[in-house]
N, C-alpha and C. Protein backbone atom coordinates (compact mmCIF):
# COMPACT_ATOMS: atom_id res chain seq x y z
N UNK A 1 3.02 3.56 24.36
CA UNK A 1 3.58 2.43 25.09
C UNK A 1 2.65 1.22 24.91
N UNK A 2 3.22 -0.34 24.48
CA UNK A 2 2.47 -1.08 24.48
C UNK A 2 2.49 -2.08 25.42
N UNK A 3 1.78 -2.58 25.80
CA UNK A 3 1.63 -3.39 27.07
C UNK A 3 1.83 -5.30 26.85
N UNK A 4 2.93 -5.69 27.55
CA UNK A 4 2.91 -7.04 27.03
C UNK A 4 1.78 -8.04 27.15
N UNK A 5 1.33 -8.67 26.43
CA UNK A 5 0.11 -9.91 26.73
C UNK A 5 0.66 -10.83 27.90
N UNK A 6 -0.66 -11.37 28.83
CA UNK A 6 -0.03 -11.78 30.04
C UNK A 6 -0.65 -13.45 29.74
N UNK A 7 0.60 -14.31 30.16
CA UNK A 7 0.17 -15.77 29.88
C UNK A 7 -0.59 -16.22 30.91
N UNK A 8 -1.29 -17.52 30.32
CA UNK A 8 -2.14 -17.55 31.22
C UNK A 8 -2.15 -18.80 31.57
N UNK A 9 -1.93 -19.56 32.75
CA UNK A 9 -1.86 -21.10 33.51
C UNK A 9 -3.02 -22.17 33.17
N UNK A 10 -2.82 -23.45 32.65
CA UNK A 10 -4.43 -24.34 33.03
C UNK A 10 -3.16 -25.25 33.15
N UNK A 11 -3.89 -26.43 33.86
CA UNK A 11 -3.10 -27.43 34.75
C UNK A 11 -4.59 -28.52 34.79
N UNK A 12 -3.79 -29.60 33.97
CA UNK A 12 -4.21 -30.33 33.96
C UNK A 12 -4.02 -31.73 33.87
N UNK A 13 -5.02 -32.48 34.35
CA UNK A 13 -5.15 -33.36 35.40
C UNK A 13 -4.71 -34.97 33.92
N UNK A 14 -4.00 -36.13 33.89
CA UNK A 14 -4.16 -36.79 32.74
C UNK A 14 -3.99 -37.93 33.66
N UNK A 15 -4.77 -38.35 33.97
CA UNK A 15 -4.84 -40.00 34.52
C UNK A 15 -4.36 -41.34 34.05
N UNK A 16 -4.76 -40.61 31.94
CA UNK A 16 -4.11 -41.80 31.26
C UNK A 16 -2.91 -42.35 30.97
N UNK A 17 -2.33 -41.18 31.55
CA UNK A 17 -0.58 -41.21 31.02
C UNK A 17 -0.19 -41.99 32.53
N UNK A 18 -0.72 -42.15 33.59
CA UNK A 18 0.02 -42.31 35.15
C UNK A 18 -1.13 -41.70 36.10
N UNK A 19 -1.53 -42.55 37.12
CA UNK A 19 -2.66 -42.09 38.37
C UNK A 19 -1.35 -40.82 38.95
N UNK A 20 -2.46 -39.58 39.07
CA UNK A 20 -1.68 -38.39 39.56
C UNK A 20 -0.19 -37.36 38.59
N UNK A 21 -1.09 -37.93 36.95
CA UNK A 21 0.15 -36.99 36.05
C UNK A 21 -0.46 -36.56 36.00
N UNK A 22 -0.02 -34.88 35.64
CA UNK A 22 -0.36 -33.83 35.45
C UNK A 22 0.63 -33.00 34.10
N UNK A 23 -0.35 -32.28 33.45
CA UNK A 23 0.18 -31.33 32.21
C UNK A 23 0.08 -29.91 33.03
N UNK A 24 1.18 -29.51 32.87
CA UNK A 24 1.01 -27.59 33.23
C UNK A 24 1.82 -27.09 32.02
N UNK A 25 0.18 -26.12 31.16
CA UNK A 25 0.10 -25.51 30.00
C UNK A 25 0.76 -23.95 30.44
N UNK A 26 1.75 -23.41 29.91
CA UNK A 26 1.65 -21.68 30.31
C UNK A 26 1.03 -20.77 28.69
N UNK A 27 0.56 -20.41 28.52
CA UNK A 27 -0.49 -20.14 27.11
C UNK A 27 -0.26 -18.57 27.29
N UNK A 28 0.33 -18.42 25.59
CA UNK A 28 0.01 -16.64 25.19
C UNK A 28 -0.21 -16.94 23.70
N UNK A 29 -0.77 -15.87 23.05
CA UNK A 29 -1.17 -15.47 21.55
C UNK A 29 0.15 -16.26 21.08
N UNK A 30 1.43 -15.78 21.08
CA UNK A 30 2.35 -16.38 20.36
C UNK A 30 2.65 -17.84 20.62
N UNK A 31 2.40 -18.60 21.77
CA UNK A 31 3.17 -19.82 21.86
C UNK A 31 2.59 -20.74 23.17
N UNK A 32 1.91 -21.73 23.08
CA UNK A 32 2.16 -22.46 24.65
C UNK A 32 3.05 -23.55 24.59
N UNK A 33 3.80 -23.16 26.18
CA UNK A 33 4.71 -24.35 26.68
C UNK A 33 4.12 -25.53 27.71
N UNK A 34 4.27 -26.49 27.44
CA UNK A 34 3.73 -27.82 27.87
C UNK A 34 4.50 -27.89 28.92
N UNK A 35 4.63 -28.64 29.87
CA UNK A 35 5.62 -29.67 31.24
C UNK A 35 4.42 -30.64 31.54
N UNK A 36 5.05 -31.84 31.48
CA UNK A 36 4.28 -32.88 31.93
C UNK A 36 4.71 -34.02 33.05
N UNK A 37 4.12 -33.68 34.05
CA UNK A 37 5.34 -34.74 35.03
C UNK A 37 4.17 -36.19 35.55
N UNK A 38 4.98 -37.21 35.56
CA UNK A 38 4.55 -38.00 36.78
C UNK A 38 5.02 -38.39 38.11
N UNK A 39 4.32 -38.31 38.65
CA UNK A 39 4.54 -38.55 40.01
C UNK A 39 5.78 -39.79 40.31
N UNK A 40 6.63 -39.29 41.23
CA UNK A 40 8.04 -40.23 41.70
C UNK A 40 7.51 -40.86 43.13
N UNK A 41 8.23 -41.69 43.52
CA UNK A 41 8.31 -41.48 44.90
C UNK A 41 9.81 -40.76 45.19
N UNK A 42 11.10 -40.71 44.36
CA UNK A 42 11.88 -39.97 44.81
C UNK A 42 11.60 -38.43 44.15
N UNK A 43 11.07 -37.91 43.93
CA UNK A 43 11.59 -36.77 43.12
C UNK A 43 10.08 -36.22 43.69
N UNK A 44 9.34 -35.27 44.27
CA UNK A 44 8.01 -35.56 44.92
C UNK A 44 8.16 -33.94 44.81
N UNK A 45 7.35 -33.61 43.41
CA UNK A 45 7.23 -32.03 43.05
C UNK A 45 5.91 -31.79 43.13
N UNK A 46 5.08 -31.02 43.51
CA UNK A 46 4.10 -30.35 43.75
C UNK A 46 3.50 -29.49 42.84
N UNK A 47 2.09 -29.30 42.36
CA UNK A 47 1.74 -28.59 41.12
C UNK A 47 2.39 -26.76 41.32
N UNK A 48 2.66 -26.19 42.19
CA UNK A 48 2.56 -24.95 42.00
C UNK A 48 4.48 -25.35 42.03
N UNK A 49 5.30 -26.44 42.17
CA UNK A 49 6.46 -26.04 41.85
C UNK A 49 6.27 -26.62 39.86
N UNK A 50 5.76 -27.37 39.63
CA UNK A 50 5.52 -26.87 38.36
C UNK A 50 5.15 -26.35 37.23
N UNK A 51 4.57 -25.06 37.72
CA UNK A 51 3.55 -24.10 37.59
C UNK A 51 5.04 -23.33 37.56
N UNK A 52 5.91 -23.34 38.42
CA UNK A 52 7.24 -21.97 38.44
C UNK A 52 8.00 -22.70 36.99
N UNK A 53 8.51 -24.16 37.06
CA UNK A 53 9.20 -24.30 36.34
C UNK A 53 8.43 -24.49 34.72
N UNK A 54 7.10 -24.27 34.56
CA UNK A 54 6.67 -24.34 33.29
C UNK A 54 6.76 -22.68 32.98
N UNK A 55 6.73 -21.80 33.85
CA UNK A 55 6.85 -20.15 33.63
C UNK A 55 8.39 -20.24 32.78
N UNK A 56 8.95 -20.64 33.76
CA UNK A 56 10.52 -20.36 33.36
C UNK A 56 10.76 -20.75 32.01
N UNK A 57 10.38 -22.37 31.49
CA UNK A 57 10.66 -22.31 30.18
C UNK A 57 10.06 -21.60 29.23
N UNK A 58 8.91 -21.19 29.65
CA UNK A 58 7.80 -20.62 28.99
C UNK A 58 8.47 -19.04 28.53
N UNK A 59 8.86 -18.62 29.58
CA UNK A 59 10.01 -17.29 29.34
C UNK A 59 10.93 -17.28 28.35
N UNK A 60 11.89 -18.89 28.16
CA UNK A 60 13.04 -19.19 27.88
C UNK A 60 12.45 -19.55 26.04
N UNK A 61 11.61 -19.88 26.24
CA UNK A 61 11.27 -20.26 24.63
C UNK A 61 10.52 -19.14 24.04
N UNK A 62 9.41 -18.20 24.92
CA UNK A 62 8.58 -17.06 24.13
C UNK A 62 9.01 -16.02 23.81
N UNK A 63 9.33 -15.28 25.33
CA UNK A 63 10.04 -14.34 25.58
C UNK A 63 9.16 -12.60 24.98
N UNK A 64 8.23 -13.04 24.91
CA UNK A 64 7.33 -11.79 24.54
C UNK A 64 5.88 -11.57 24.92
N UNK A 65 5.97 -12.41 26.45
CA UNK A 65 4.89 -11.92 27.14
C UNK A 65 5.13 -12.12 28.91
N UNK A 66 4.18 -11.86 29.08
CA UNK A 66 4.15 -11.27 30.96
C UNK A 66 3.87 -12.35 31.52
N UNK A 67 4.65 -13.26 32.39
CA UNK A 67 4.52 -14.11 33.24
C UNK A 67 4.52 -13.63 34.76
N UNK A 68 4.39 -12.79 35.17
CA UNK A 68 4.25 -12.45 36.29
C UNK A 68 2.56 -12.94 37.14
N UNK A 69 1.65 -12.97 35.89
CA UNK A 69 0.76 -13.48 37.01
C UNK A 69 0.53 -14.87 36.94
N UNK A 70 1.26 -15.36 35.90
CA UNK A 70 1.43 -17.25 35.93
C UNK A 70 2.02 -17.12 36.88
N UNK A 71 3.08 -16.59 37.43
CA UNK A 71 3.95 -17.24 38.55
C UNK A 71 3.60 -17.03 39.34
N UNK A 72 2.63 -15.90 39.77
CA UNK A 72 1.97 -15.79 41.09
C UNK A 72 1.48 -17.03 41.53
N UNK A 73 0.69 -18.52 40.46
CA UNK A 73 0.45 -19.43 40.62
C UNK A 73 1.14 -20.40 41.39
N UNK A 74 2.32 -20.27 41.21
CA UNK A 74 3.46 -20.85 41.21
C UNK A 74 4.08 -21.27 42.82
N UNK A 75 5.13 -21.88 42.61
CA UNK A 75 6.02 -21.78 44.47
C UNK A 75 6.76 -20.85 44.31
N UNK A 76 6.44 -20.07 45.24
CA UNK A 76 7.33 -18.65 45.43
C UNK A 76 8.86 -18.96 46.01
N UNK A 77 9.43 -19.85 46.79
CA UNK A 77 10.20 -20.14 47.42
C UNK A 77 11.30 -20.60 46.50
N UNK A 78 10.95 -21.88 44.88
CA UNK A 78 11.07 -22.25 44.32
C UNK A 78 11.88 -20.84 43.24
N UNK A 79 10.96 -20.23 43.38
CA UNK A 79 11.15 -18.88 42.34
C UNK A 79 11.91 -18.15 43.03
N UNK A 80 12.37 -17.68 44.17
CA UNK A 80 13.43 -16.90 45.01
C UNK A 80 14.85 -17.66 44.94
N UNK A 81 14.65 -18.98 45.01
CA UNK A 81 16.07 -19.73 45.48
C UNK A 81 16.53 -19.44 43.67
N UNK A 82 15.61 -19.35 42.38
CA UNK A 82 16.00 -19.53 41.25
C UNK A 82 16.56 -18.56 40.81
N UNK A 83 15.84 -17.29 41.31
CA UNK A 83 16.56 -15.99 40.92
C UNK A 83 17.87 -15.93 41.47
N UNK A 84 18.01 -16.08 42.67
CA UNK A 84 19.38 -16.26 43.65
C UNK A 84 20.36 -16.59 43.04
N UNK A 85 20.04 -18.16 42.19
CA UNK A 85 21.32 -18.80 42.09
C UNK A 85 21.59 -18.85 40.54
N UNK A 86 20.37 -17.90 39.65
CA UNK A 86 20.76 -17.70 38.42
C UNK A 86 22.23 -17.35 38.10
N UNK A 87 22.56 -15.94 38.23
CA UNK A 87 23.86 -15.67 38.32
C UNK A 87 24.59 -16.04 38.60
N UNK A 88 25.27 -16.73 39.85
CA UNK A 88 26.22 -17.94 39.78
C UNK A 88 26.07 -18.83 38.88
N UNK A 89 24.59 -19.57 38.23
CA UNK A 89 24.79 -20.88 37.32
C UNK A 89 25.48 -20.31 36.10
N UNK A 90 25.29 -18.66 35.58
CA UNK A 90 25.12 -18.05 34.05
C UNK A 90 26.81 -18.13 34.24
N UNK A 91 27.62 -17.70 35.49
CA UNK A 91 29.19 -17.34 35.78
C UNK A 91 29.59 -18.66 35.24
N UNK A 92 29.14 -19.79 36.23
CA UNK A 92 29.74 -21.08 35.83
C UNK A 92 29.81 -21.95 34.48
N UNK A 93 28.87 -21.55 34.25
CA UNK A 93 28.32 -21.89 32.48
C UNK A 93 29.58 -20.90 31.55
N UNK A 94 29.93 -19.88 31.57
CA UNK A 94 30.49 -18.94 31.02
C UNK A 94 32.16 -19.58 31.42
N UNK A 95 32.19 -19.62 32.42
CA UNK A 95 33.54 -20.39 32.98
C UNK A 95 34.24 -21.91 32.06
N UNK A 96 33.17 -22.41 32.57
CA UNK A 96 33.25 -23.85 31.31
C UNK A 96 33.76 -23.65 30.08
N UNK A 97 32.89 -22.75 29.49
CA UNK A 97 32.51 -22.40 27.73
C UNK A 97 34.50 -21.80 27.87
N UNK A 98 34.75 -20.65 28.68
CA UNK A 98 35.86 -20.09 28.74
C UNK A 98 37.19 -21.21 28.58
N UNK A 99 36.92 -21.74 29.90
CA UNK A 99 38.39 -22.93 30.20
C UNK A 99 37.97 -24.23 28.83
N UNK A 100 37.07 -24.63 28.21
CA UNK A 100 37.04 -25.60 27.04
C UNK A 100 37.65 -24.48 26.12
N UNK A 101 37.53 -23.61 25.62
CA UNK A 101 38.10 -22.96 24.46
C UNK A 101 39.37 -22.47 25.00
N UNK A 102 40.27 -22.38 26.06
CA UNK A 102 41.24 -22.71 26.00
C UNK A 102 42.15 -23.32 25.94
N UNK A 103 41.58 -24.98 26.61
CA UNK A 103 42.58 -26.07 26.17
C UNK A 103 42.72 -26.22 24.91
């Protein structure tokens, strides 16, 4: 049995791009995924909610290593409501794709 490689979080701080941007790296042997946000006043995300959503793409593009202890980093709350409402988004997405190829 082989054991998947586990990615690993750095979050970092870029002043030059915007006072209070931040890069969150998710890093494995095969691939790191970047997210880079600046700060809104409407949109007011927090490093450990993008710490969940750099896992997720990080999943979505690698797909051959262990994010479970990146996301421990992460907003857990962020990561519950996502699992939740996966399945309804995958139905609705499938629905679309369905009713366009029938008209």
């Amino acid at each position: 049995m082989t054991r998947r490689l586990i990615a690993q979080i750095r979050v970092l701080r870029r002043p030059d791009l915007a006072p209070g941007a931040v890069r969150i790296e998710v890093t494995c042997r095969y691939s790191t995924t970047g997210l880079t946000s600046i700060p809104s006043e409407v949109l007011k995300l927090t490093v450990p909610m993008l710490v969940t959503s750099a896992c997720y793409l990080h999943e979505e593009r690698c797909n051959r290593c262990d994010t479970s202890e990146a996301h421990d980093q992460g907003e857990q709350h962020v990561r519950d409501w996502t699992e939740a409402m996966w399945p309804a988004m995958q139905d609705a997405r499938i629905r679309r794709h369905t009713d366009g190829r029938r008209n």
